[in-house]
PDB file of N, CA and C in Angstrom:
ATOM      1  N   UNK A   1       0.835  -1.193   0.000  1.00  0.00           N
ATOM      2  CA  UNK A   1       0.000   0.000   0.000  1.00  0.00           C
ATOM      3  C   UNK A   1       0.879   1.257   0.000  1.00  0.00           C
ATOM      4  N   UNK A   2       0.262   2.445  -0.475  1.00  0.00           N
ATOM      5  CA  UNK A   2       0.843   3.923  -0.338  1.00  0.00           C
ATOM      6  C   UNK A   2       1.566   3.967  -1.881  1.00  0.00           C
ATOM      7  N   UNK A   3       1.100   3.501  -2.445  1.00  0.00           N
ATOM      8  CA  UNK A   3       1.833   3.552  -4.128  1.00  0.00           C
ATOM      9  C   UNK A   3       0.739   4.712  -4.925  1.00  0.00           C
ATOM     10  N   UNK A   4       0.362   4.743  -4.046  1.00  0.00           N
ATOM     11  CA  UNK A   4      -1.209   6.310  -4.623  1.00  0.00           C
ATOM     12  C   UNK A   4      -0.502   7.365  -5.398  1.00  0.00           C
ATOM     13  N   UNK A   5       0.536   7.688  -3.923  1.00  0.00           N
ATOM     14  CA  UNK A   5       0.912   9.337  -4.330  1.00  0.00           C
ATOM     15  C   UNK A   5       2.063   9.257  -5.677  1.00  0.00           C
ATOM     16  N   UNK A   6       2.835   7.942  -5.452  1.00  0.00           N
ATOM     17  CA  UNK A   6       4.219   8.044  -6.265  1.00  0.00           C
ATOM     18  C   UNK A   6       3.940   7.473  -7.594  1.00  0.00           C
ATOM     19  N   UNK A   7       2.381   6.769  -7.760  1.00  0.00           N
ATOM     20  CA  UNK A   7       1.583   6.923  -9.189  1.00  0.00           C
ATOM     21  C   UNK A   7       1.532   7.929  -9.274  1.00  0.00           C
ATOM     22  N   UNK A   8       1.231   8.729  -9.029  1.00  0.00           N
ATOM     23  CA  UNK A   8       0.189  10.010  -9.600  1.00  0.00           C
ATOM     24  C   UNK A   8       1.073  10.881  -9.821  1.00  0.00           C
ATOM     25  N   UNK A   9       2.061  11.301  -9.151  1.00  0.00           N
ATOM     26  CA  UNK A   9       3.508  12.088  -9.275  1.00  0.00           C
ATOM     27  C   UNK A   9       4.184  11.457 -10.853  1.00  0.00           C
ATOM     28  N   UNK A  10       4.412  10.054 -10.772  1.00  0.00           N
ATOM     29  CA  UNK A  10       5.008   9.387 -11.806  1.00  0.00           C
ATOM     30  C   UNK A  10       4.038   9.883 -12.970  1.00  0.00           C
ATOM     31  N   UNK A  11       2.990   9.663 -13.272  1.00  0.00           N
ATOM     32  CA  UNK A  11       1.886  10.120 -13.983  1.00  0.00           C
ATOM     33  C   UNK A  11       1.726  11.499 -14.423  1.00  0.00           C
ATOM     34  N   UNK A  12       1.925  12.468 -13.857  1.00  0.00           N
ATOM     35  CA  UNK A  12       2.112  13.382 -13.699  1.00  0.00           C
ATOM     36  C   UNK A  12       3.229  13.869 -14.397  1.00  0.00           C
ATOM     37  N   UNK A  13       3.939  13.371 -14.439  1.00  0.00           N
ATOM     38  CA  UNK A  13       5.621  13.740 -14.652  1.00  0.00           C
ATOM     39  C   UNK A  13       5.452  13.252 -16.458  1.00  0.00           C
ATOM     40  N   UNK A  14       5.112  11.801 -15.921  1.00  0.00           N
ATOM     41  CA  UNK A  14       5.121  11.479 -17.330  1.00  0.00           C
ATOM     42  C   UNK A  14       3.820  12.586 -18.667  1.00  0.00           C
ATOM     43  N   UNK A  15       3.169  12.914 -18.132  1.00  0.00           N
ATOM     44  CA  UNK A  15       2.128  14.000 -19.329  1.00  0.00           C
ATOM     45  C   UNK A  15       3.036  15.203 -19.262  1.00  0.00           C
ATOM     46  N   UNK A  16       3.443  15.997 -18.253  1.00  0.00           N
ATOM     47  CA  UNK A  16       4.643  16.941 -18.505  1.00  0.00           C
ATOM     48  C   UNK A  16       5.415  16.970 -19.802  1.00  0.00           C
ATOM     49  N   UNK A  17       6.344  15.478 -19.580  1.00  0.00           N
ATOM     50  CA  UNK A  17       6.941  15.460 -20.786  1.00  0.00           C
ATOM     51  C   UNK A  17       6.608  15.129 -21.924  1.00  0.00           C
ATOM     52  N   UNK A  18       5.471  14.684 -22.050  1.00  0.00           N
ATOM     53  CA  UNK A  18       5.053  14.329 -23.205  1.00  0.00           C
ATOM     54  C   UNK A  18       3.889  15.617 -23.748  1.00  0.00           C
ATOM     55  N   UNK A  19       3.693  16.394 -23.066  1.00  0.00           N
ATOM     56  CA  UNK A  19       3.139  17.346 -23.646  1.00  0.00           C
ATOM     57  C   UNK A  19       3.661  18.909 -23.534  1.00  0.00           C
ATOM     58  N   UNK A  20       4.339  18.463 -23.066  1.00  0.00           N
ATOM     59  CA  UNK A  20       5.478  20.174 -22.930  1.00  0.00           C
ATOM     60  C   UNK A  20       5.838  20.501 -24.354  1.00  0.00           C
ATOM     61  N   UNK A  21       6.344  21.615 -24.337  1.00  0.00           N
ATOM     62  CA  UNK A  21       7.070  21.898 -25.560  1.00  0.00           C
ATOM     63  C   UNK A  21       8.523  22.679 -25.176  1.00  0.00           C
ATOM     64  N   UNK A  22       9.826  22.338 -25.185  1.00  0.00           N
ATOM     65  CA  UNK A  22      10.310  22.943 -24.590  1.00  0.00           C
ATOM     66  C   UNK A  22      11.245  24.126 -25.395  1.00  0.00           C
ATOM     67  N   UNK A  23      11.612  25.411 -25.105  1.00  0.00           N
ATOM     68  CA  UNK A  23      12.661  25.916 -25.786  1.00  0.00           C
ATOM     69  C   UNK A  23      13.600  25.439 -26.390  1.00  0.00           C
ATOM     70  N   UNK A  24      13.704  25.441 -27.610  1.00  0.00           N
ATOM     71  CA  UNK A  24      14.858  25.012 -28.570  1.00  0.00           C
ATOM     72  C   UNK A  24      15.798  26.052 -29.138  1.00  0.00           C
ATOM     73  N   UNK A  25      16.759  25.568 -28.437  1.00  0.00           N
ATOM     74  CA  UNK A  25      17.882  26.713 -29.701  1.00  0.00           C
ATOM     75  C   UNK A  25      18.130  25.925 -30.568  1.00  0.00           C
ATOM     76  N   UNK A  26      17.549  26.820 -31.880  1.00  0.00           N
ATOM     77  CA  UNK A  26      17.724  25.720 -33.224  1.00  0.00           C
ATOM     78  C   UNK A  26      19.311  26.287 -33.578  1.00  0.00           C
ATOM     79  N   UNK A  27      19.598  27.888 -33.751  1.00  0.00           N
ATOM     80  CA  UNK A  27      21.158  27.822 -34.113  1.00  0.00           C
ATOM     81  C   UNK A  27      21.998  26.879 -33.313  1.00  0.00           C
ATOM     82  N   UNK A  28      21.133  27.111 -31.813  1.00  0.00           N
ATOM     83  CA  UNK A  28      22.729  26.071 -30.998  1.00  0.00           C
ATOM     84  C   UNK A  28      22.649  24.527 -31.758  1.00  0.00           C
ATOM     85  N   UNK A  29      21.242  24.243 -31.732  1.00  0.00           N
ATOM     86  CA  UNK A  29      21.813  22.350 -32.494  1.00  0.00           C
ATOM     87  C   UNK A  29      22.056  22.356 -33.730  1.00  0.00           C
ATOM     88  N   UNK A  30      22.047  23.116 -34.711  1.00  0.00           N
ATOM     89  CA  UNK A  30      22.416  23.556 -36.168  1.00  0.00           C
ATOM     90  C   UNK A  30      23.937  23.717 -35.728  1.00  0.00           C
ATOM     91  N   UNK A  31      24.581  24.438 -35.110  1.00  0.00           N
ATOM     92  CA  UNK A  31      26.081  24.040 -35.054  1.00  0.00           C
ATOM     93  C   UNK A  31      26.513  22.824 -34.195  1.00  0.00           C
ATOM     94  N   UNK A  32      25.815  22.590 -33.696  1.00  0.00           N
ATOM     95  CA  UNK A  32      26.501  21.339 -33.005  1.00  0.00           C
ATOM     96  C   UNK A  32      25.916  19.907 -33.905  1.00  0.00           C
ATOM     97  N   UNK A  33      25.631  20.293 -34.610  1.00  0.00           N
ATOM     98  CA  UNK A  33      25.005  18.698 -36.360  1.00  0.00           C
ATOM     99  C   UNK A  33      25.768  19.046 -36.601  1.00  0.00           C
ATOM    100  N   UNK A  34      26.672  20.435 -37.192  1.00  0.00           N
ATOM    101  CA  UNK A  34      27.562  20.482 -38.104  1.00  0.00           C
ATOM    102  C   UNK A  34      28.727  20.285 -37.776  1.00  0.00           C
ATOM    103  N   UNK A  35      28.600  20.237 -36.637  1.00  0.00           N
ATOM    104  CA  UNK A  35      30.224  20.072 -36.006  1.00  0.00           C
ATOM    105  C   UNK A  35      31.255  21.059 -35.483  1.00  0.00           C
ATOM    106  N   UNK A  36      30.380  22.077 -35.388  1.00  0.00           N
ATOM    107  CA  UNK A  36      30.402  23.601 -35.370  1.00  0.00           C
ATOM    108  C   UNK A  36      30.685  24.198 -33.944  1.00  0.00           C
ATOM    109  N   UNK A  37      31.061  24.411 -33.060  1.00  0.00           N
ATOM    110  CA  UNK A  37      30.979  24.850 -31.426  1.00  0.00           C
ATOM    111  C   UNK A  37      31.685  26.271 -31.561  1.00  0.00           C
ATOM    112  N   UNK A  38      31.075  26.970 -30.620  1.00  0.00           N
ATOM    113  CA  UNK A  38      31.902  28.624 -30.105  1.00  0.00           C
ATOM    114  C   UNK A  38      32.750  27.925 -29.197  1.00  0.00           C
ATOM    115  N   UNK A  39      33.873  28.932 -28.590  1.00  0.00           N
ATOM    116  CA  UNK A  39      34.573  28.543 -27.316  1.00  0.00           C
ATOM    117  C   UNK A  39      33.992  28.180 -26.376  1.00  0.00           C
ATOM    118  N   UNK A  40      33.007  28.972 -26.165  1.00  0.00           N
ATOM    119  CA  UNK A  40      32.237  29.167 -25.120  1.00  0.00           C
ATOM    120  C   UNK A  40      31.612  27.465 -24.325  1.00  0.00           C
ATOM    121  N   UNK A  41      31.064  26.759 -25.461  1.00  0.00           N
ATOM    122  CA  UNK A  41      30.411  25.608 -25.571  1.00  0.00           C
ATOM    123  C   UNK A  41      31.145  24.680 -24.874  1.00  0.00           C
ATOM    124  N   UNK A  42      32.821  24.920 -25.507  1.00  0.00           N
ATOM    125  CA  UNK A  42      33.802  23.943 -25.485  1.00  0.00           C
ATOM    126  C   UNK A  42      33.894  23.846 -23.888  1.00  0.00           C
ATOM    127  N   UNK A  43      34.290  22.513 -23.365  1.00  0.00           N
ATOM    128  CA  UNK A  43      34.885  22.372 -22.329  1.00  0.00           C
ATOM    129  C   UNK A  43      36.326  22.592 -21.957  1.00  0.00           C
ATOM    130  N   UNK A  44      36.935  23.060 -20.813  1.00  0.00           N
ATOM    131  CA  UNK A  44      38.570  22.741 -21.073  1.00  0.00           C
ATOM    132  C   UNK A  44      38.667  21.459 -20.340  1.00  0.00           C
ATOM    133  N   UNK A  45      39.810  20.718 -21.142  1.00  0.00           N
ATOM    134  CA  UNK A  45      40.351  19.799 -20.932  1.00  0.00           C
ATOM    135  C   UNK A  45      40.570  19.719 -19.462  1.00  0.00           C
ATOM    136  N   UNK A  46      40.709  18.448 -18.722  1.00  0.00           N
ATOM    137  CA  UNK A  46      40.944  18.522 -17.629  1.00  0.00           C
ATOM    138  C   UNK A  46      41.192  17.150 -17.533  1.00  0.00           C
ATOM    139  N   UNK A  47      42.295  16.933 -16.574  1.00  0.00           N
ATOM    140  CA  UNK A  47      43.559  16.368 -16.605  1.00  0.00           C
ATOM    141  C   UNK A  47      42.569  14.946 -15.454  1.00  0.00           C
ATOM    142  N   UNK A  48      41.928  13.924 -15.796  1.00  0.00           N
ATOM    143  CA  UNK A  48      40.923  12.825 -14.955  1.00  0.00           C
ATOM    144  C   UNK A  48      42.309  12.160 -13.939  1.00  0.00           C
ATOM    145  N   UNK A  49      43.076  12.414 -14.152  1.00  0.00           N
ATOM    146  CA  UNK A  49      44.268  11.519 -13.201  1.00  0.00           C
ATOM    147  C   UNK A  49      45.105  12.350 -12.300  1.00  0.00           C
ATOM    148  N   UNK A  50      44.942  13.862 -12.269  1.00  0.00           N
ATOM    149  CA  UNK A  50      46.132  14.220 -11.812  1.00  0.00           C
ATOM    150  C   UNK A  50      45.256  14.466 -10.200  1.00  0.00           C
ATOM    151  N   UNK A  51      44.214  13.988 -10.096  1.00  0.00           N
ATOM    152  CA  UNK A  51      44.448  13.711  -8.788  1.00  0.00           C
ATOM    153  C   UNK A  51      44.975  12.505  -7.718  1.00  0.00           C
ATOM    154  N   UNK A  52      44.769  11.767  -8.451  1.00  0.00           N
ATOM    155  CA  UNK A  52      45.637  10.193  -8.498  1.00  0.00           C
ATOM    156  C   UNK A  52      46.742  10.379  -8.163  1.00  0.00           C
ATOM    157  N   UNK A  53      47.683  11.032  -9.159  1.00  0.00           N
ATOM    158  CA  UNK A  53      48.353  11.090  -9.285  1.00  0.00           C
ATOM    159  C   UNK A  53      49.327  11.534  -7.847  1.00  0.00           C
ATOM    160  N   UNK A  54      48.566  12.807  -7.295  1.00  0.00           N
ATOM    161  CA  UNK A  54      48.973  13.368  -6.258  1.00  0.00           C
ATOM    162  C   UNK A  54      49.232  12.821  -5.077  1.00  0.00           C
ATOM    163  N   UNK A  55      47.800  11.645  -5.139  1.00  0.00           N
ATOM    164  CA  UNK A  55      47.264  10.713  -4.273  1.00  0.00           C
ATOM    165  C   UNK A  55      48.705   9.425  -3.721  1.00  0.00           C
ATOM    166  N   UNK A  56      49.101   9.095  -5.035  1.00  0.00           N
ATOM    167  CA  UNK A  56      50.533   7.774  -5.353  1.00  0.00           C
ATOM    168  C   UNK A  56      51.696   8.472  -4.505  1.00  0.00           C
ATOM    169  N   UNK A  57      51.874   9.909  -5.121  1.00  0.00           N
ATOM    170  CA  UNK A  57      53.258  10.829  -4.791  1.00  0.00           C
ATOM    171  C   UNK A  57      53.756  10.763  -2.921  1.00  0.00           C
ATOM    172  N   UNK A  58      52.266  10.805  -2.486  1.00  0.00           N
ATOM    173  CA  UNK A  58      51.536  11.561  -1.049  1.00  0.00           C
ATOM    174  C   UNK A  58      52.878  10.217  -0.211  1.00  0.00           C
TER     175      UNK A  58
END
């Protein structure tokens, strides 16, 4: 029992998304199909080990 509320929430959630419409930036996915990114978009690189790394040294 008590599966009432977390249907109806689930239910709920689910017509949201299926009937929303949400803001689209069409230029932003028009450059990113083309393969296209500003700086801005870009991530910087970042180094997944050099905390490890520090970690071995310690």
């Amino acid at each position: 029992m008590g599966r009432g509320r977390a249907k109806a929430k689930q239910t709920k959630v689910a017509r949201q998304l299926k009937y929303s419409t949400p803001n689209t930036d069409l230029e932003r996915l028009q450059r990113e199909l083309s393969g296209q990114s500003s700086p801005v978009d870009r991530p910087d690189p970042v180094d997944e080990w050099a905390d490890e790394d520090e970690w071995r040294r310690a």
